[in-house]
PDB file of N, CA and C in Angstrom:
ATOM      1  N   UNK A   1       0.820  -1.191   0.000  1.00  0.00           N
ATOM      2  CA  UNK A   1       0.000   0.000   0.000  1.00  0.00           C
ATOM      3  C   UNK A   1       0.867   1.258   0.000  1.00  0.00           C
ATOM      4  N   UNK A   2       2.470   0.962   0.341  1.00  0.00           N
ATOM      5  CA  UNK A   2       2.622   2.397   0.667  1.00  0.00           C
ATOM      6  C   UNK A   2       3.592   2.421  -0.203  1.00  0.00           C
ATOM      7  N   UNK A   3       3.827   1.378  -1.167  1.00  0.00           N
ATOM      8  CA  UNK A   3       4.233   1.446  -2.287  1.00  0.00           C
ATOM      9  C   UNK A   3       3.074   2.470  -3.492  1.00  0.00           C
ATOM     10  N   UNK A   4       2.308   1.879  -3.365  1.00  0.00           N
ATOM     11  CA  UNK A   4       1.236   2.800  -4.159  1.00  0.00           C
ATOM     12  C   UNK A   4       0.932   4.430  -3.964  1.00  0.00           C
ATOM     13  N   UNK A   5       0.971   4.482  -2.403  1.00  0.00           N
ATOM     14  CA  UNK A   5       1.239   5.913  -2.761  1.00  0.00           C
ATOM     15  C   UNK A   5       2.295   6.525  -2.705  1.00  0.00           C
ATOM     16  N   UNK A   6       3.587   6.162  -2.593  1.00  0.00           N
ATOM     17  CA  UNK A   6       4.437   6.868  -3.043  1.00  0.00           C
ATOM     18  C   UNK A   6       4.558   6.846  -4.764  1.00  0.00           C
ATOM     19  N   UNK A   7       4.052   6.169  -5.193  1.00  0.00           N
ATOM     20  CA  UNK A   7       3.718   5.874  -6.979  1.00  0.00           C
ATOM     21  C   UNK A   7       3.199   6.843  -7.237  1.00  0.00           C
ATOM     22  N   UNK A   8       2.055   7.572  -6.470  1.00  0.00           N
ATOM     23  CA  UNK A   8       0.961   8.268  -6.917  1.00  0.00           C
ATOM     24  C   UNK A   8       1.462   9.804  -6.160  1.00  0.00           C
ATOM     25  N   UNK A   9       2.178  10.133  -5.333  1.00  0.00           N
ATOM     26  CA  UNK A   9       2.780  11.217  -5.127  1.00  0.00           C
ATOM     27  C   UNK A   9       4.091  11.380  -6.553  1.00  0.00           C
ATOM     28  N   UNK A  10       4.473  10.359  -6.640  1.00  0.00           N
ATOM     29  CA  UNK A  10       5.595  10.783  -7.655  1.00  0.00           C
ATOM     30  C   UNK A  10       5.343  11.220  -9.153  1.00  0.00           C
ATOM     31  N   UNK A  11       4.063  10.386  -9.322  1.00  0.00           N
ATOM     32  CA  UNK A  11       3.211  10.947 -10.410  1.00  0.00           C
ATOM     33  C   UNK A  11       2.730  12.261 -10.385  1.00  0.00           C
ATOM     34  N   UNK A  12       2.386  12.778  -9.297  1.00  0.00           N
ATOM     35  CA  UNK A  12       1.752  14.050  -8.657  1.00  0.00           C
ATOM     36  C   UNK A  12       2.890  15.154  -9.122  1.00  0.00           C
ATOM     37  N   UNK A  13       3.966  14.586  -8.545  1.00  0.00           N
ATOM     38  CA  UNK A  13       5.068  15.875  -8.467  1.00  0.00           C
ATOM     39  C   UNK A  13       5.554  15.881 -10.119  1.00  0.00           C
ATOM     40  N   UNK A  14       5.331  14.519 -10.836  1.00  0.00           N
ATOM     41  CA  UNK A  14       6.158  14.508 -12.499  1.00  0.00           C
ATOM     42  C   UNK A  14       5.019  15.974 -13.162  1.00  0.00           C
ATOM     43  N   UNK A  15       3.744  15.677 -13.078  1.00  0.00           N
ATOM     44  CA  UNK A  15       2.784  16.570 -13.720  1.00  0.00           C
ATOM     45  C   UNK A  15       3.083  17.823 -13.192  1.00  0.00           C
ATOM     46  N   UNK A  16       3.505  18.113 -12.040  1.00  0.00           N
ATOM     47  CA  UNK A  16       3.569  19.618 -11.445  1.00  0.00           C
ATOM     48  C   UNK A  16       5.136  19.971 -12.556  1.00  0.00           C
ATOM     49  N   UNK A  17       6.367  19.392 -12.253  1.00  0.00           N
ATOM     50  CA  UNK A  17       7.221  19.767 -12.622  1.00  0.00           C
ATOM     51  C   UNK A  17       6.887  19.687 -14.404  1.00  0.00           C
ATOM     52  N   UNK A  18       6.544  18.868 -14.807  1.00  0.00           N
ATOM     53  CA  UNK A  18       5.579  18.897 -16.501  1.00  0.00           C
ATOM     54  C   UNK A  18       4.941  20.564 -16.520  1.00  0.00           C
ATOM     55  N   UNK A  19       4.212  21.025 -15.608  1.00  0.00           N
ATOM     56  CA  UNK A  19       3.487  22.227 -16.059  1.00  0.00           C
ATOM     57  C   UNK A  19       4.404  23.280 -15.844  1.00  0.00           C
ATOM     58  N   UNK A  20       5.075  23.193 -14.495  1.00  0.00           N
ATOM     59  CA  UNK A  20       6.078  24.225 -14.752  1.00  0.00           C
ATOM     60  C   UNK A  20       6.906  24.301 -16.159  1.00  0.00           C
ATOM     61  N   UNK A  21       7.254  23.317 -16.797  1.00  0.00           N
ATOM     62  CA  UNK A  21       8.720  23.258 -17.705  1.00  0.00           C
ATOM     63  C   UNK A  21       7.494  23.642 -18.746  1.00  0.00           C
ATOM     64  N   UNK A  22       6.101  23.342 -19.057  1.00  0.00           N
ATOM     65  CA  UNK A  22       5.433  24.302 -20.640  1.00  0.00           C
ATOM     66  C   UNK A  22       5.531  25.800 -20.376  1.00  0.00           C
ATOM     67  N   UNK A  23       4.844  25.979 -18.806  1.00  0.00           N
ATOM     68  CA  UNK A  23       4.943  27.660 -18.628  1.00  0.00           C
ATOM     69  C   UNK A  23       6.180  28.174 -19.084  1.00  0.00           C
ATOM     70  N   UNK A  24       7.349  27.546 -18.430  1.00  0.00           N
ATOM     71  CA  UNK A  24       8.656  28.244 -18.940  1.00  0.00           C
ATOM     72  C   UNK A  24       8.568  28.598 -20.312  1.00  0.00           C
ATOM     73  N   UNK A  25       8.350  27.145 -21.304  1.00  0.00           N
ATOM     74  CA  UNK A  25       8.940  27.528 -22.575  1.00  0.00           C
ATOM     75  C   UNK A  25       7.943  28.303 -23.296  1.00  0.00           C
ATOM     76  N   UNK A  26       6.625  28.431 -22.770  1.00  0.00           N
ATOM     77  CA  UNK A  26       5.671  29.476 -23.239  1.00  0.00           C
ATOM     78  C   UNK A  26       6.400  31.106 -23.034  1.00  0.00           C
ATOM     79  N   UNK A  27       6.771  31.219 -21.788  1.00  0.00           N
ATOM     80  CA  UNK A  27       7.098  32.934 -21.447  1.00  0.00           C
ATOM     81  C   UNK A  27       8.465  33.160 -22.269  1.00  0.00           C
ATOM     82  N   UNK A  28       9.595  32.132 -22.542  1.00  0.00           N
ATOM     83  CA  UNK A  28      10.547  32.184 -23.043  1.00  0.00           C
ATOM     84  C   UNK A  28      10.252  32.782 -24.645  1.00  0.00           C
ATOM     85  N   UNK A  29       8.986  31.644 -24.903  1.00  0.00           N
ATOM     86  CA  UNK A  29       8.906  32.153 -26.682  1.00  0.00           C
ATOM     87  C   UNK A  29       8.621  33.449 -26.900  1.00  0.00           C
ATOM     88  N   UNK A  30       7.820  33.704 -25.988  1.00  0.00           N
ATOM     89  CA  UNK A  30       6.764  34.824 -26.080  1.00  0.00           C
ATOM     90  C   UNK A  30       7.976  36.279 -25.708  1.00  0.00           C
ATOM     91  N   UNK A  31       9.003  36.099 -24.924  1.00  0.00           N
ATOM     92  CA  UNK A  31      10.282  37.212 -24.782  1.00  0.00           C
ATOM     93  C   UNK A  31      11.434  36.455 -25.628  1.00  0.00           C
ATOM     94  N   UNK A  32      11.662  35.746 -26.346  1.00  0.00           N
ATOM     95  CA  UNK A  32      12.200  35.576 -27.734  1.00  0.00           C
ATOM     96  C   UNK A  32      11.503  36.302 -28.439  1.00  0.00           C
ATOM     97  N   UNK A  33      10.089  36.623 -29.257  1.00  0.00           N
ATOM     98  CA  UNK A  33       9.137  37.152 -30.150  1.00  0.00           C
ATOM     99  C   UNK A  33       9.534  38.591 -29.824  1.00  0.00           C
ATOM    100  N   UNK A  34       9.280  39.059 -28.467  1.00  0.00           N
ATOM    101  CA  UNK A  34      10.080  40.730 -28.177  1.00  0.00           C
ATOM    102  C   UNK A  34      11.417  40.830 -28.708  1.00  0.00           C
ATOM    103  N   UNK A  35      11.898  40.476 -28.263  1.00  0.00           N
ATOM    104  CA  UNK A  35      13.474  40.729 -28.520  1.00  0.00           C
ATOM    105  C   UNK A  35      13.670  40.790 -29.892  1.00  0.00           C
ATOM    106  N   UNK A  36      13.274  39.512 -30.421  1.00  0.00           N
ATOM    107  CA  UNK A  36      13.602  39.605 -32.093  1.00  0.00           C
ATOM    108  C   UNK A  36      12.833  40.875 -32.875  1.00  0.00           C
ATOM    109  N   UNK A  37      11.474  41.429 -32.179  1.00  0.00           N
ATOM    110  CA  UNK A  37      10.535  42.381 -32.561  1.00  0.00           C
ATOM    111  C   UNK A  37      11.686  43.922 -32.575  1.00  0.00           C
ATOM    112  N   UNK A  38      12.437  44.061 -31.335  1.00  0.00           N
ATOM    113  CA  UNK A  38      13.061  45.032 -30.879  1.00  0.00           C
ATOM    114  C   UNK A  38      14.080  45.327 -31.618  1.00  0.00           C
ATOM    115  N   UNK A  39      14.930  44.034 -32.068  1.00  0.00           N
ATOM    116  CA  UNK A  39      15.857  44.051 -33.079  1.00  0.00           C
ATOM    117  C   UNK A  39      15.718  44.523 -34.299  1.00  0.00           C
ATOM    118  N   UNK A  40      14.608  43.941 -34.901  1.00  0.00           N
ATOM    119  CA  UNK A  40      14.129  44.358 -35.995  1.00  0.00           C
ATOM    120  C   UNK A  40      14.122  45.466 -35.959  1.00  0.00           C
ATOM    121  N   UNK A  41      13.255  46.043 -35.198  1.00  0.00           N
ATOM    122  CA  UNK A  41      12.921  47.375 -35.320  1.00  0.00           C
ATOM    123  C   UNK A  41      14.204  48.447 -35.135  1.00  0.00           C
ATOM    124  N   UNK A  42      15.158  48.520 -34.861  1.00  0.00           N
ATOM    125  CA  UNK A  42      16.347  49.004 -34.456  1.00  0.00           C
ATOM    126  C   UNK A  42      17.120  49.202 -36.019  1.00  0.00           C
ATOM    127  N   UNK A  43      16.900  47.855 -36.423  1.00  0.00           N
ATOM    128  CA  UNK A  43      17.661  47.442 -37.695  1.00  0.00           C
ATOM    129  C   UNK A  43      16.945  48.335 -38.621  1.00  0.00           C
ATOM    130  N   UNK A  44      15.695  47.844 -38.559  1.00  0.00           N
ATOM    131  CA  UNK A  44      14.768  48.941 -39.755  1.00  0.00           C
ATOM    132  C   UNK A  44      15.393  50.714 -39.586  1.00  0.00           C
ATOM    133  N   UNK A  45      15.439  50.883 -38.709  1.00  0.00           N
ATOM    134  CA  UNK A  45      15.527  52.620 -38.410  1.00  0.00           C
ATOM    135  C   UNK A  45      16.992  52.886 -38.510  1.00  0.00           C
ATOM    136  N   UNK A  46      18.262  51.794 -38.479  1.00  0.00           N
ATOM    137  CA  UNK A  46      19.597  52.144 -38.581  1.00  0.00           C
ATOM    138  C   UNK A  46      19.557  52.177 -40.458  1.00  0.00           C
ATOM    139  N   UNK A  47      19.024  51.476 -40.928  1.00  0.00           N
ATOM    140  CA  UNK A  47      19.062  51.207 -42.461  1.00  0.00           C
ATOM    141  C   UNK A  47      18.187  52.465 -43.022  1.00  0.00           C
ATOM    142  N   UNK A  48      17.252  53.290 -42.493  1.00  0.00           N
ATOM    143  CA  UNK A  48      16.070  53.963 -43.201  1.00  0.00           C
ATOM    144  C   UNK A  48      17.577  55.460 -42.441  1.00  0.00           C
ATOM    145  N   UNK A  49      17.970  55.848 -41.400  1.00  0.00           N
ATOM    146  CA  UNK A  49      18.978  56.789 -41.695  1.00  0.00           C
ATOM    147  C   UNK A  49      20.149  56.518 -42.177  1.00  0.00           C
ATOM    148  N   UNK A  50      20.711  55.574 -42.556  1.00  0.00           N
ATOM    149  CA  UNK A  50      21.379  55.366 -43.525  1.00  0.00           C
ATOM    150  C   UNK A  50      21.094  55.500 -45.128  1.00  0.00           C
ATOM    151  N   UNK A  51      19.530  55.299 -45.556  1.00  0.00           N
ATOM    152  CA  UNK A  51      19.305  55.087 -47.013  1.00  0.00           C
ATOM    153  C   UNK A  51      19.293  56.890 -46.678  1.00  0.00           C
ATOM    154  N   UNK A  52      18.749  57.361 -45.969  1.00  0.00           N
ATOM    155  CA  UNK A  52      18.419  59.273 -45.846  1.00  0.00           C
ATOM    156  C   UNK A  52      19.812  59.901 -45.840  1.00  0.00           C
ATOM    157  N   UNK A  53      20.686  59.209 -45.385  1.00  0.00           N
ATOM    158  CA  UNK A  53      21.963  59.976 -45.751  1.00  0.00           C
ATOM    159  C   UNK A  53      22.459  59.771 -46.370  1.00  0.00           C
ATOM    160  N   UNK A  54      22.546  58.848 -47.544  1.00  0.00           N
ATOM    161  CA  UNK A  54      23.112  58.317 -48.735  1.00  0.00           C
ATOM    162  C   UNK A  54      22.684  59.389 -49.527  1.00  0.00           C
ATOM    163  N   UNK A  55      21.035  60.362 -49.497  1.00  0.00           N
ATOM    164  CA  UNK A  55      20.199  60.439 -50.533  1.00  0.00           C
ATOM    165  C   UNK A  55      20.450  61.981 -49.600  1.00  0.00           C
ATOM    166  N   UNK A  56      21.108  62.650 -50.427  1.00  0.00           N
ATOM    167  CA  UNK A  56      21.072  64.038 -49.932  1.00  0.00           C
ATOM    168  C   UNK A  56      19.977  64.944 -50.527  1.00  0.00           C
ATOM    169  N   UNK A  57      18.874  64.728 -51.363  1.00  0.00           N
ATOM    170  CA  UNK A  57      17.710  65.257 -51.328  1.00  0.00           C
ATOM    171  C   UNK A  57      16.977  64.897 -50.797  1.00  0.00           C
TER     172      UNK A  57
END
């Protein structure tokens, strides 16, 4: 019997540590998606005053 519930606590704790490790890689993607957003955007605006100073009209 007390084989069984230590079976069923260990199962308990695999699903807890299971939900923690999706949350992680959910918040991770989701501040990967920023970052790469931020970059971009940095990149766009170093290239658009660069094409404006190439173009002296």
């Amino acid at each position: 019997m007390d084989n069984e519930k230590e079976l069923q606590e260990l199962k308990e704790r695999l699903a807890k540590v299971e939900d923690q490790l999706q949350q992680k890689s959910k918040s991770s993607s989701v501040s990967r998606f920023v970052v790469s957003f931020i970059i971009a955007f940095v990149v766009f605006l170093v290239v658009g005053v660069v094409v404006q100073f190439m173009n002296p009209y």
